[in-house]
N, C-alpha and C. Protein backbone atom coordinates (compact mmCIF):
# COMPACT_ATOMS: atom_id res chain seq x y z
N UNK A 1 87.52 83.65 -73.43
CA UNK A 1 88.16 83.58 -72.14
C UNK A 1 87.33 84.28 -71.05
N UNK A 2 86.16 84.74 -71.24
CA UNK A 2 85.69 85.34 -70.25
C UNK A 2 84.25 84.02 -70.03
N UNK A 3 84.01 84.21 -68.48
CA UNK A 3 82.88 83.68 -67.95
C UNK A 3 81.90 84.22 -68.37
N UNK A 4 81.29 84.85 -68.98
CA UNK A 4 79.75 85.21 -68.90
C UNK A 4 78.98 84.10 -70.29
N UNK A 5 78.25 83.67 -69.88
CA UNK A 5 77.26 82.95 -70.62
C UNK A 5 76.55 84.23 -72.11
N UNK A 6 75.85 83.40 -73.24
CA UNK A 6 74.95 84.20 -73.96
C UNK A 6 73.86 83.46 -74.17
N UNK A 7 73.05 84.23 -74.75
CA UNK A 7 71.93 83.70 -74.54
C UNK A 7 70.46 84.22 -73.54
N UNK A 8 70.89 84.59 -72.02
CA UNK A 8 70.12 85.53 -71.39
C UNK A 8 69.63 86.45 -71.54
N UNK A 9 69.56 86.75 -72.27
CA UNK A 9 68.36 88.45 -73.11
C UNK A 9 67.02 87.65 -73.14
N UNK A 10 66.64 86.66 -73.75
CA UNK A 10 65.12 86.24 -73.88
C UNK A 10 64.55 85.85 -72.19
N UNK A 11 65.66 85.56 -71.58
CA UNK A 11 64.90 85.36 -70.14
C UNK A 11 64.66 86.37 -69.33
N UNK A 12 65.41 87.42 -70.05
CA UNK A 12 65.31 88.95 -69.05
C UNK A 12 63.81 89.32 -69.86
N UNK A 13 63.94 89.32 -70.93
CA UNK A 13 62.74 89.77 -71.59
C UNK A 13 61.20 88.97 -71.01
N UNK A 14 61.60 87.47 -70.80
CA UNK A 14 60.23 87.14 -70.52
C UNK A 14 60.02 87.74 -68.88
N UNK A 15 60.73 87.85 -68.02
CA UNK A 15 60.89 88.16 -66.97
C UNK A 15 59.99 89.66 -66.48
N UNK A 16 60.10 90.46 -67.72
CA UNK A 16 59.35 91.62 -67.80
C UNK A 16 58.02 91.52 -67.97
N UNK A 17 57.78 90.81 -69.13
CA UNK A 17 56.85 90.02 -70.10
C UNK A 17 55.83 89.31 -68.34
N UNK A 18 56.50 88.66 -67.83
CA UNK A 18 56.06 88.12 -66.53
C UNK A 18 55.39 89.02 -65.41
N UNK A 19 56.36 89.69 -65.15
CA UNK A 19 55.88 90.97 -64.06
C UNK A 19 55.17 92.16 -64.33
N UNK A 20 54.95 92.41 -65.90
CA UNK A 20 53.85 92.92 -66.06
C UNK A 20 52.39 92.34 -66.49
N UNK A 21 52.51 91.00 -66.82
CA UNK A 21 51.25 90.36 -66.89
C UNK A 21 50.56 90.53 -64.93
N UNK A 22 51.75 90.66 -63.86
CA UNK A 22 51.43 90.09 -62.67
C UNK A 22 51.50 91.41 -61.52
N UNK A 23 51.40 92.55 -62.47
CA UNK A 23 51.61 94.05 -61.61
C UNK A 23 52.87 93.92 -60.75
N UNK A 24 53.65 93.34 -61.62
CA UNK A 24 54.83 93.58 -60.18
C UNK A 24 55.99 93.89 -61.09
N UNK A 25 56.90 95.14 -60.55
CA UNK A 25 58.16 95.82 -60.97
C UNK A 25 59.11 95.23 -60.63
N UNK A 26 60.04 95.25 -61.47
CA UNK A 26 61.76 94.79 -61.83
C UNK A 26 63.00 95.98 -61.73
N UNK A 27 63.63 95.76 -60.86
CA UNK A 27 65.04 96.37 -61.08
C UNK A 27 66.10 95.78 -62.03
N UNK A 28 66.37 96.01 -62.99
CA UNK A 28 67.37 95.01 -64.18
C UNK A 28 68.77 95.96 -63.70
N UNK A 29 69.54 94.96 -63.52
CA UNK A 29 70.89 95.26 -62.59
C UNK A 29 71.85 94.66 -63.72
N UNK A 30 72.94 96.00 -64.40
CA UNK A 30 74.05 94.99 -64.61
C UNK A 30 74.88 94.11 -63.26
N UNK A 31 74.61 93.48 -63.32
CA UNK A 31 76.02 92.57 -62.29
C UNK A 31 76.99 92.56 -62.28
N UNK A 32 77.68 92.67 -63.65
CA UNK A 32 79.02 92.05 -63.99
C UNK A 32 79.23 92.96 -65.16
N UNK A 33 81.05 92.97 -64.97
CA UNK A 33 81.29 93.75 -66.46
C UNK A 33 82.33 93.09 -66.84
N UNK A 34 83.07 93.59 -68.12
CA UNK A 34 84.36 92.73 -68.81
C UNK A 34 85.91 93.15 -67.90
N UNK A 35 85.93 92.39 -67.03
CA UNK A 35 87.53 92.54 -66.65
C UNK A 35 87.14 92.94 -64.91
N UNK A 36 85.63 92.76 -64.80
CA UNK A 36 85.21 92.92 -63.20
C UNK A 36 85.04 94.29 -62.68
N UNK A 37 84.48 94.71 -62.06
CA UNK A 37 84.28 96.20 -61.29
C UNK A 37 84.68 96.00 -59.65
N UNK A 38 84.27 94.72 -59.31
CA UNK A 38 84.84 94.93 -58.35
C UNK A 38 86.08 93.73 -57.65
N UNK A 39 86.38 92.70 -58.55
CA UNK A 39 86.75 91.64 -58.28
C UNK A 39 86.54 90.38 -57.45
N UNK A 40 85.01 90.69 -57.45
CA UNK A 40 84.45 89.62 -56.40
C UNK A 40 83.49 88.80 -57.47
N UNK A 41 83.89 87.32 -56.45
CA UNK A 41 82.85 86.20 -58.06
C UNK A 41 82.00 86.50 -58.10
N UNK A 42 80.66 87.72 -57.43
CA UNK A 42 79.41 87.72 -58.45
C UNK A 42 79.57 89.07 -59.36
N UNK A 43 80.71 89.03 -59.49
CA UNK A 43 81.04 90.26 -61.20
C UNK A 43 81.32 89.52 -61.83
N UNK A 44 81.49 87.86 -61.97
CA UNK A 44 81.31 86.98 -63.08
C UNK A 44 83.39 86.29 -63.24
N UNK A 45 83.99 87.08 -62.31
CA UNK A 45 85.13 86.96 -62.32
C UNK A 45 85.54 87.22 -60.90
N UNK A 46 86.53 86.41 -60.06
CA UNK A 46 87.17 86.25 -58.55
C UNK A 46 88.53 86.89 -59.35
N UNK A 47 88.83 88.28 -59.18
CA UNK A 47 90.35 88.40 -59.27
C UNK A 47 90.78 89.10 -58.26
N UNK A 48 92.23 89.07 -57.38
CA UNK A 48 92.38 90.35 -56.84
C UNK A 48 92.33 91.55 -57.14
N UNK A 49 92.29 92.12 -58.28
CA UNK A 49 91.67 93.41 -58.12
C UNK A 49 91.19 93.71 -59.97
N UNK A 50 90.24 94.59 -59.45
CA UNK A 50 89.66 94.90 -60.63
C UNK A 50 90.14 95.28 -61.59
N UNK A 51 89.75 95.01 -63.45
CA UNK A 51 90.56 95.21 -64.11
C UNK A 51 89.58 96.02 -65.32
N UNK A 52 88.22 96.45 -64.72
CA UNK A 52 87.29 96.98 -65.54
C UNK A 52 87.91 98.52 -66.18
N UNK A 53 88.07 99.66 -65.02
CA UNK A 53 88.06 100.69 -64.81
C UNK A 53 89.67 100.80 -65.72
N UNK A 54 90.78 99.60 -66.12
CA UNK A 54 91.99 100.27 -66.73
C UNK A 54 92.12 99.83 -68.23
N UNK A 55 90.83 99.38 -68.95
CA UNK A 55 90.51 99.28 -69.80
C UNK A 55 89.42 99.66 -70.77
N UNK A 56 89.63 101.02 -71.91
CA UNK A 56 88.77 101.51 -72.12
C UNK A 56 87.53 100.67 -73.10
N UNK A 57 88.12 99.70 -73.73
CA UNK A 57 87.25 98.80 -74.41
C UNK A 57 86.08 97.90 -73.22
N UNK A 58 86.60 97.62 -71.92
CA UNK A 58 85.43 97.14 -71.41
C UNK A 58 84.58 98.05 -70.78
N UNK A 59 85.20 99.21 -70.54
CA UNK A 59 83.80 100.55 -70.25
C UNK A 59 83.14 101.08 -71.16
N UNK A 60 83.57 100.63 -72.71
CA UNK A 60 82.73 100.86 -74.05
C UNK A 60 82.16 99.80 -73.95
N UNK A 61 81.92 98.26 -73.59
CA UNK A 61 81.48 98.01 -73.81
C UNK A 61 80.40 97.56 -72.83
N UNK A 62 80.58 97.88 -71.23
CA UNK A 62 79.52 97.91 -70.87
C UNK A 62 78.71 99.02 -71.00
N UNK A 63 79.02 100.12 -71.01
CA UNK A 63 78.20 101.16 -71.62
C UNK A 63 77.49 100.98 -72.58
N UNK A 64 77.65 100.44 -73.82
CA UNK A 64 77.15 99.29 -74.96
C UNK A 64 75.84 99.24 -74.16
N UNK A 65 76.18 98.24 -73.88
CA UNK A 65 75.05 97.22 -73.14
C UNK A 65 74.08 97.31 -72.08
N UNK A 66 74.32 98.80 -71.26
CA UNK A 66 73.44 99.52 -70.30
C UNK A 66 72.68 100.14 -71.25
N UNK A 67 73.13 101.16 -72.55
CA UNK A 67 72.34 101.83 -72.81
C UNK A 67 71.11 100.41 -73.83
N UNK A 68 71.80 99.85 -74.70
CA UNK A 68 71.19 99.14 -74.90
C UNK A 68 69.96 98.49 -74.05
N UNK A 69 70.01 98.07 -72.78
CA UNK A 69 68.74 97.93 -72.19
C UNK A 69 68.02 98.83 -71.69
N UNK A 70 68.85 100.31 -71.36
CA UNK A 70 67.67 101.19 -71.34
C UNK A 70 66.82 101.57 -72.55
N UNK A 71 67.26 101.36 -74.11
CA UNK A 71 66.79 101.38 -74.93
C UNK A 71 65.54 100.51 -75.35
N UNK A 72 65.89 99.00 -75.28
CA UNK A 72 64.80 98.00 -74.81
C UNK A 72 63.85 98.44 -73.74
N UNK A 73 63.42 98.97 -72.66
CA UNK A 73 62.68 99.13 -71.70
C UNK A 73 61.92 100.54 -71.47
N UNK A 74 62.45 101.45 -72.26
CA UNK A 74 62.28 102.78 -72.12
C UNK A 74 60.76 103.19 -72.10
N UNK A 75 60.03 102.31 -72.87
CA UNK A 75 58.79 102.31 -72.61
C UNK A 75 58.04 101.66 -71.61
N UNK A 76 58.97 100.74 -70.94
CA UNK A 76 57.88 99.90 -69.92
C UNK A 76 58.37 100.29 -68.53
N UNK A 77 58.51 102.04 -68.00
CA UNK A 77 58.85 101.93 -67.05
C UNK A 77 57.71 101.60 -65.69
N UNK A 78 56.65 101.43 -66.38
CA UNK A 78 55.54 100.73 -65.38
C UNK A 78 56.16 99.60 -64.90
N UNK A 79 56.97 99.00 -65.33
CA UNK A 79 57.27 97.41 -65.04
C UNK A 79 58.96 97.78 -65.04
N UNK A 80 60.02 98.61 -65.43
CA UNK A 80 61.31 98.53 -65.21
C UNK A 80 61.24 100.13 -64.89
N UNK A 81 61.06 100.39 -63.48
CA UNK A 81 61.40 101.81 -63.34
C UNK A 81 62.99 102.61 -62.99
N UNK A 82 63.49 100.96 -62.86
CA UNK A 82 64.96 101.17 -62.72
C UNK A 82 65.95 100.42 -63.51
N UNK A 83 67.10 100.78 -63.91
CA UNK A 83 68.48 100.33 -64.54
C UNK A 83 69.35 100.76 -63.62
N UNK A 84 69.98 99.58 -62.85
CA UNK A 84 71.08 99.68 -62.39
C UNK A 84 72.80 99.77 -63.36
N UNK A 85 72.76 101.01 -63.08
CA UNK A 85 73.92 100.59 -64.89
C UNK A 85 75.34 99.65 -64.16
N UNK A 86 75.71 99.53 -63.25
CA UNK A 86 76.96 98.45 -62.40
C UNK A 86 76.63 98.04 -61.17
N UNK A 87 76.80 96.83 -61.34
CA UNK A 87 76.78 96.64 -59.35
C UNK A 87 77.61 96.79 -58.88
N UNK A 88 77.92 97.51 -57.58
CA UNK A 88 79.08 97.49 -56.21
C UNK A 88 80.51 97.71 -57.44
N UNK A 89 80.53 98.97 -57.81
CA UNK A 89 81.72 98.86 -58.41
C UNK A 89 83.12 99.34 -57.25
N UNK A 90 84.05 99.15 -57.42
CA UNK A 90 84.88 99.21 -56.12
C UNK A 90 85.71 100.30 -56.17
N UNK A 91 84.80 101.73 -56.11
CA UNK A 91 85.72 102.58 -55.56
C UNK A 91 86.44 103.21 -54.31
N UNK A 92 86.08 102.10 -53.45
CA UNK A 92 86.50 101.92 -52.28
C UNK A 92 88.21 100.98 -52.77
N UNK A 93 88.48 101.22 -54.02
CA UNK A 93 89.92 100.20 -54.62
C UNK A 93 90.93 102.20 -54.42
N UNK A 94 90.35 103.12 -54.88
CA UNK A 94 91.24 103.81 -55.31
C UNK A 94 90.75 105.03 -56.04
N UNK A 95 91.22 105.89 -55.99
CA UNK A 95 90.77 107.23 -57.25
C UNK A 95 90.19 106.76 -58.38
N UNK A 96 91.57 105.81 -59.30
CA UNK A 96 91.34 105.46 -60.27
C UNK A 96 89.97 104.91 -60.66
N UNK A 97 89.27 103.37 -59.78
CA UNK A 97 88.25 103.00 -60.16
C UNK A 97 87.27 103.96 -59.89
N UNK A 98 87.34 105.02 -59.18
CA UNK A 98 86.24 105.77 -58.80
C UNK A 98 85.84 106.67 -60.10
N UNK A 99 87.28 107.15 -60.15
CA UNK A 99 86.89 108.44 -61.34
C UNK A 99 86.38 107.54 -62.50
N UNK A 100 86.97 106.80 -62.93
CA UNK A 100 86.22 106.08 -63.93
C UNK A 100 84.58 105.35 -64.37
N UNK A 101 84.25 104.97 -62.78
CA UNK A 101 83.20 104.37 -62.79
C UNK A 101 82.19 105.56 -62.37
N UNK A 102 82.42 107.22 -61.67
CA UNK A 102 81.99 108.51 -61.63
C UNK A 102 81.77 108.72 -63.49
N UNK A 103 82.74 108.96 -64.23
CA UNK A 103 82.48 109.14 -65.44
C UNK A 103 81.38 108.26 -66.36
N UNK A 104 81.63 106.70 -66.21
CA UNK A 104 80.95 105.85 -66.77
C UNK A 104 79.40 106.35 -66.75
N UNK A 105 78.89 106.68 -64.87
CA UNK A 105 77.61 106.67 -64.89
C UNK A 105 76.98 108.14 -65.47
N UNK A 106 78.18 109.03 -65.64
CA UNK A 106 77.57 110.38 -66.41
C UNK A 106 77.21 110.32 -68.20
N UNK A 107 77.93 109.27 -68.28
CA UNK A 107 78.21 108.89 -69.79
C UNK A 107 76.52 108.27 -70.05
């Protein structure tokens, strides 16, 4: 039931694979998380309001999956000097998403 596609890991990978054959650096951005961060369609989901931050299984599991690519890249920060671990998460919603998505990025 969720929108996100699989499969995209080998294109992120050649993507690196690319910009370091070509001296040029990558920011790898999560975009999107399970249940939205900010409820706008490029978090992969249009809902009125976000449903990331009141569920602890989808902040385990994007956490999962940030550290996981900092794990993949950790060596190539010539070419990934950055991990965006969420995009635009919306604590402009409330305490709640804030403190949560404050904790997430200490985690």
């Amino acid at each position: 039931s969720e929108p996100y596609v699989s499969g995209q890991l080998p294109y992120l990978q050649k993507a690196v694979t690319w910009s370091q054959n070509h001296g040029l650096k990558l920011i790898v951005d999560l975009h999107g998380a399970p249940g939205s961060q900010n409820g706008f369609d490029n978090s992969g989901q249009k809902l009125s309001f976000p449903t990331w931050h009141q569920n602890s299984n989808y902040v385990t599991r994007t956490d999962n999956v940030i550290k996981t690519i900092a794990s993949m890249f950790k060596d190539q920060v010539s070419v990934v000097p950055v991990i965006a671990p969420l995009n635009e998460p919306a604590g402009f919603d409330g305490a709640d998403v804030l403190s949560v998505t404050r904790q997430y990025w200490y985690d």
